[in-house]
N, C-alpha and C. Protein backbone atom coordinates (compact mmCIF):
# COMPACT_ATOMS: atom_id res chain seq x y z
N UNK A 1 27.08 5.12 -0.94
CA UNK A 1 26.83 5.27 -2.36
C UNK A 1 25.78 6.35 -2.57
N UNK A 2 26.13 7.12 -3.95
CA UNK A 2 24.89 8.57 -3.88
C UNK A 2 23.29 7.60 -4.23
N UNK A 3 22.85 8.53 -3.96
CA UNK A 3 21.70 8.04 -4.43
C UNK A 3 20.67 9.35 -5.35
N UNK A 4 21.56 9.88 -5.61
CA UNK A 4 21.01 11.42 -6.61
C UNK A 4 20.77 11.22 -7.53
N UNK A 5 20.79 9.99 -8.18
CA UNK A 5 20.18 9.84 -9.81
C UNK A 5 18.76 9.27 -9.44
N UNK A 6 18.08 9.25 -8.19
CA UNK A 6 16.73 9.05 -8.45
C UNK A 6 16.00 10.54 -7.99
N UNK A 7 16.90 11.67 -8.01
CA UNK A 7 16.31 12.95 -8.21
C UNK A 7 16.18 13.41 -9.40
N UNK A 8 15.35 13.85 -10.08
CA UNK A 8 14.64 14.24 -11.37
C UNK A 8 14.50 15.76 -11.69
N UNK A 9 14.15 16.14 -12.58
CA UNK A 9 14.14 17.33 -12.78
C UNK A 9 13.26 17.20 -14.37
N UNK A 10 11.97 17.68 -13.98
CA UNK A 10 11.24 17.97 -15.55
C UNK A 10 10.35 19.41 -15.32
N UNK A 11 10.59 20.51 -16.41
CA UNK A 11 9.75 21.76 -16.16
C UNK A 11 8.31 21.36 -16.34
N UNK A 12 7.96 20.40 -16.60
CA UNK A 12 6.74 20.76 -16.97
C UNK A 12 5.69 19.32 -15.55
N UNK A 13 6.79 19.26 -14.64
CA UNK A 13 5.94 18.54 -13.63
C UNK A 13 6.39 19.37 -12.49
N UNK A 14 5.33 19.35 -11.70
CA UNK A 14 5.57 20.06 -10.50
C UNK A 14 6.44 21.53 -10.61
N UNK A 15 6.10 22.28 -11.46
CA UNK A 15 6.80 23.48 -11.42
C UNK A 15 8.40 23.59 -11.66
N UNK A 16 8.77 22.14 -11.93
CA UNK A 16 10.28 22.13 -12.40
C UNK A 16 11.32 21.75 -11.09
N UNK A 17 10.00 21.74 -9.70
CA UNK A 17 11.01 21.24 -9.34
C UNK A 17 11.00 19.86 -8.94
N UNK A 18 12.17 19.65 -7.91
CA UNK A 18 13.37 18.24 -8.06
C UNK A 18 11.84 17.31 -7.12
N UNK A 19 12.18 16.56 -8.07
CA UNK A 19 10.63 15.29 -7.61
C UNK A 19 11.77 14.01 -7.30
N UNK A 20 11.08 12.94 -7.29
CA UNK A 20 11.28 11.75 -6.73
C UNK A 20 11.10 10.79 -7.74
N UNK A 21 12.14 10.22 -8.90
CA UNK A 21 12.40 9.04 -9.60
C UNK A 21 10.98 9.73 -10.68
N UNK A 22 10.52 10.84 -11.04
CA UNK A 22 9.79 10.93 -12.23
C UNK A 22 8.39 11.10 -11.24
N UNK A 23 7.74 10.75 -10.53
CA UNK A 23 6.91 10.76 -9.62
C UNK A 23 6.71 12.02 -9.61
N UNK A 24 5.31 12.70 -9.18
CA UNK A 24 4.92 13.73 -8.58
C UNK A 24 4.83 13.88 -7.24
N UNK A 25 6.09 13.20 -6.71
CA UNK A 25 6.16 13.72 -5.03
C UNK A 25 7.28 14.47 -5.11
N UNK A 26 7.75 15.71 -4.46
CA UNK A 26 8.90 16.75 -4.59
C UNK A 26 9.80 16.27 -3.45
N UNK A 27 10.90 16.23 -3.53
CA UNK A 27 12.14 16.20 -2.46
C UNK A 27 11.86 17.11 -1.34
N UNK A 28 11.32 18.32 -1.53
CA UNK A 28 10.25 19.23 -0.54
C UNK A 28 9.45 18.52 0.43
N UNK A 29 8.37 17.82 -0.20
CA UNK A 29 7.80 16.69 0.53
C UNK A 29 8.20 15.88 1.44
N UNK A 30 8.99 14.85 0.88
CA UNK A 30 9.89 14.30 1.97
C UNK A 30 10.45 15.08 3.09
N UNK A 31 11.46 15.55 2.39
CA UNK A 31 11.99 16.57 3.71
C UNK A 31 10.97 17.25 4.72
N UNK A 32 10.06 17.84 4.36
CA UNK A 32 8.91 18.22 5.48
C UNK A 32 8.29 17.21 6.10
N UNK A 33 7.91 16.15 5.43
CA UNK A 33 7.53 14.88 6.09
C UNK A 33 8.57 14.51 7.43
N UNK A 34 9.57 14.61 6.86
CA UNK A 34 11.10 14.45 7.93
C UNK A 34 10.96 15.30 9.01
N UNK A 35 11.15 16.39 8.99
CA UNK A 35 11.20 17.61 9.64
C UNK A 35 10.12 17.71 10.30
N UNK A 36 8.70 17.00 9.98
CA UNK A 36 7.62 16.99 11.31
C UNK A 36 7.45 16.45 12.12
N UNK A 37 8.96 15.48 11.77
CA UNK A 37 8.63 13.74 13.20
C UNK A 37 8.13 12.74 11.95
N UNK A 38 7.91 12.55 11.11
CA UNK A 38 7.47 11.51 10.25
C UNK A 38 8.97 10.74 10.45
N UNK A 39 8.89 9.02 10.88
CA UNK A 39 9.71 8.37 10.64
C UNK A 39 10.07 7.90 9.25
N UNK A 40 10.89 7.00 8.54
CA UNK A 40 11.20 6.69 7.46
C UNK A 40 9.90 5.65 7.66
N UNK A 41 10.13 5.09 8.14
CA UNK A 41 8.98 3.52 8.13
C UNK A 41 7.54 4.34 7.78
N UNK A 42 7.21 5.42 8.69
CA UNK A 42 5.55 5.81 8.71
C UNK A 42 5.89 6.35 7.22
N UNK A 43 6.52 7.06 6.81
CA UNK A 43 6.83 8.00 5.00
C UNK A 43 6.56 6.50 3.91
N UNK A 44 7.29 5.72 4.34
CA UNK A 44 6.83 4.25 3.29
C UNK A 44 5.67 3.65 3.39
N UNK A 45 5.13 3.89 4.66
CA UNK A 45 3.71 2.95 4.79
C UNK A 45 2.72 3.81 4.10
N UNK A 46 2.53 5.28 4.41
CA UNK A 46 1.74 5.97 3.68
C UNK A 46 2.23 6.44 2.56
N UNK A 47 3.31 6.04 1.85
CA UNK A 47 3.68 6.29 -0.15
C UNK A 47 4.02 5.30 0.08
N UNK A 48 3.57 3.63 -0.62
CA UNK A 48 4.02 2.21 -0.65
C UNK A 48 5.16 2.47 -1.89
N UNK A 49 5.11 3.77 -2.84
CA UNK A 49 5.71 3.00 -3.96
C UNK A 49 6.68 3.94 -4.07
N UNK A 50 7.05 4.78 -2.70
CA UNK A 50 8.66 5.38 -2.13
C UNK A 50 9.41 4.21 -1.58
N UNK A 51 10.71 4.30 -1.86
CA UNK A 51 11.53 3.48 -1.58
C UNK A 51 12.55 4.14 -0.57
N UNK A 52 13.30 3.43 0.44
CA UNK A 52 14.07 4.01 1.41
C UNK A 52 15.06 4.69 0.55
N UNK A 53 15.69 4.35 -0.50
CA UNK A 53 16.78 5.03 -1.11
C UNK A 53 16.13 6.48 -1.34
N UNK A 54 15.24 6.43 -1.67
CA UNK A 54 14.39 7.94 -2.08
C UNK A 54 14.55 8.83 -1.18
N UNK A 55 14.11 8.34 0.10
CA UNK A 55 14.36 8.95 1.34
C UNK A 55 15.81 9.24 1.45
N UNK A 56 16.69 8.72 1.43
CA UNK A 56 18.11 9.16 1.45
C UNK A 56 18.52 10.09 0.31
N UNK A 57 17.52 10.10 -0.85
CA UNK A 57 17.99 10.76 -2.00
C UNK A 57 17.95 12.01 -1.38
N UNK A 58 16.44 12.07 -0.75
CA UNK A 58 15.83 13.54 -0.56
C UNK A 58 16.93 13.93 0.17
N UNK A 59 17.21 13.36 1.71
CA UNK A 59 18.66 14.04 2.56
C UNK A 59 19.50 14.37 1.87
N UNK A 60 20.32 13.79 0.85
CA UNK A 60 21.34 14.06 0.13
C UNK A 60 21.75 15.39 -0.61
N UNK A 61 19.87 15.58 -1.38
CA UNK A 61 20.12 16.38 -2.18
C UNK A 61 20.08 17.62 -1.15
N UNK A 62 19.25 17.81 -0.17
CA UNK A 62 18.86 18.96 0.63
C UNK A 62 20.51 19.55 1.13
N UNK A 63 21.16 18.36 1.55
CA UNK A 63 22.34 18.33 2.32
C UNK A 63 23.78 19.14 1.29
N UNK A 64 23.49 18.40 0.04
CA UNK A 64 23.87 19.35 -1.50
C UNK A 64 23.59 20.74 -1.40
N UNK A 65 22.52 20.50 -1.40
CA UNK A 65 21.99 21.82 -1.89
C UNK A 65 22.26 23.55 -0.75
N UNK A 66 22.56 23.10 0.62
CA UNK A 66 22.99 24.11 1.50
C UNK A 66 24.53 24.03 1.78
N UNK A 67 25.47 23.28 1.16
CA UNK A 67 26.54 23.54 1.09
C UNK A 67 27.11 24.45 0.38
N UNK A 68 27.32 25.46 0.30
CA UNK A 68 27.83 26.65 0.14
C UNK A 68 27.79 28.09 1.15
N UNK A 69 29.09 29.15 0.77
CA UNK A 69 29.80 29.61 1.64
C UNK A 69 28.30 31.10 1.80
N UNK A 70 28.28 31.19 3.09
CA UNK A 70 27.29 32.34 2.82
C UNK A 70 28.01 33.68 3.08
N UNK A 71 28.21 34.44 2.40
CA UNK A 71 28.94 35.87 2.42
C UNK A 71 28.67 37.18 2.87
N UNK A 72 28.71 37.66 4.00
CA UNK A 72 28.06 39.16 4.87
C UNK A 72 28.93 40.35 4.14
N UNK A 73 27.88 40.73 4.33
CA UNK A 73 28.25 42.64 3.41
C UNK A 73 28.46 43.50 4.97
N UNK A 74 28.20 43.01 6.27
CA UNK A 74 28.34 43.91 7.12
C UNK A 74 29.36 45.08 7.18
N UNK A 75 29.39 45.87 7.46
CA UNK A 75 30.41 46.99 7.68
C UNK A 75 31.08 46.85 8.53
């Protein structure tokens, strides 16, 4: 099941971009949290009021978001 409706989007928090259920933590965040070795469990213990779905939101959207075709101009 998606879990992309707890990605947000308001210009006037965090620079507009994609945060976490209205929260000022960015989908950025997470994902780097991810990407340094941070487990899901250690990401919840230090944000109590992230939820595992959040964490899957963030994968989702990242996983969204690089699907598309990339196109070379080479000669």
């Amino acid at each position: 099941m998606s879990q992309m409706h707890r990605i947000t989007f308001n210009p006037n928090q965090c620079g507009g971009r994609p945060c976490i259920r209205g929260m000022r933590i960015r989908v950025k965040d997470v994902l780097e949290m991810l990407a340094s070795g941070a487990t899901e469990a250690e990401i919840l213990e230090s944000y109590p009021y992230l939820e595992r779905e959040d964490i899957q939101a963030s994968l989702e959207y990242a996983a969204r978001s690089v699907d598309h075709a990339v196109l070379s101009l080479a000669k």
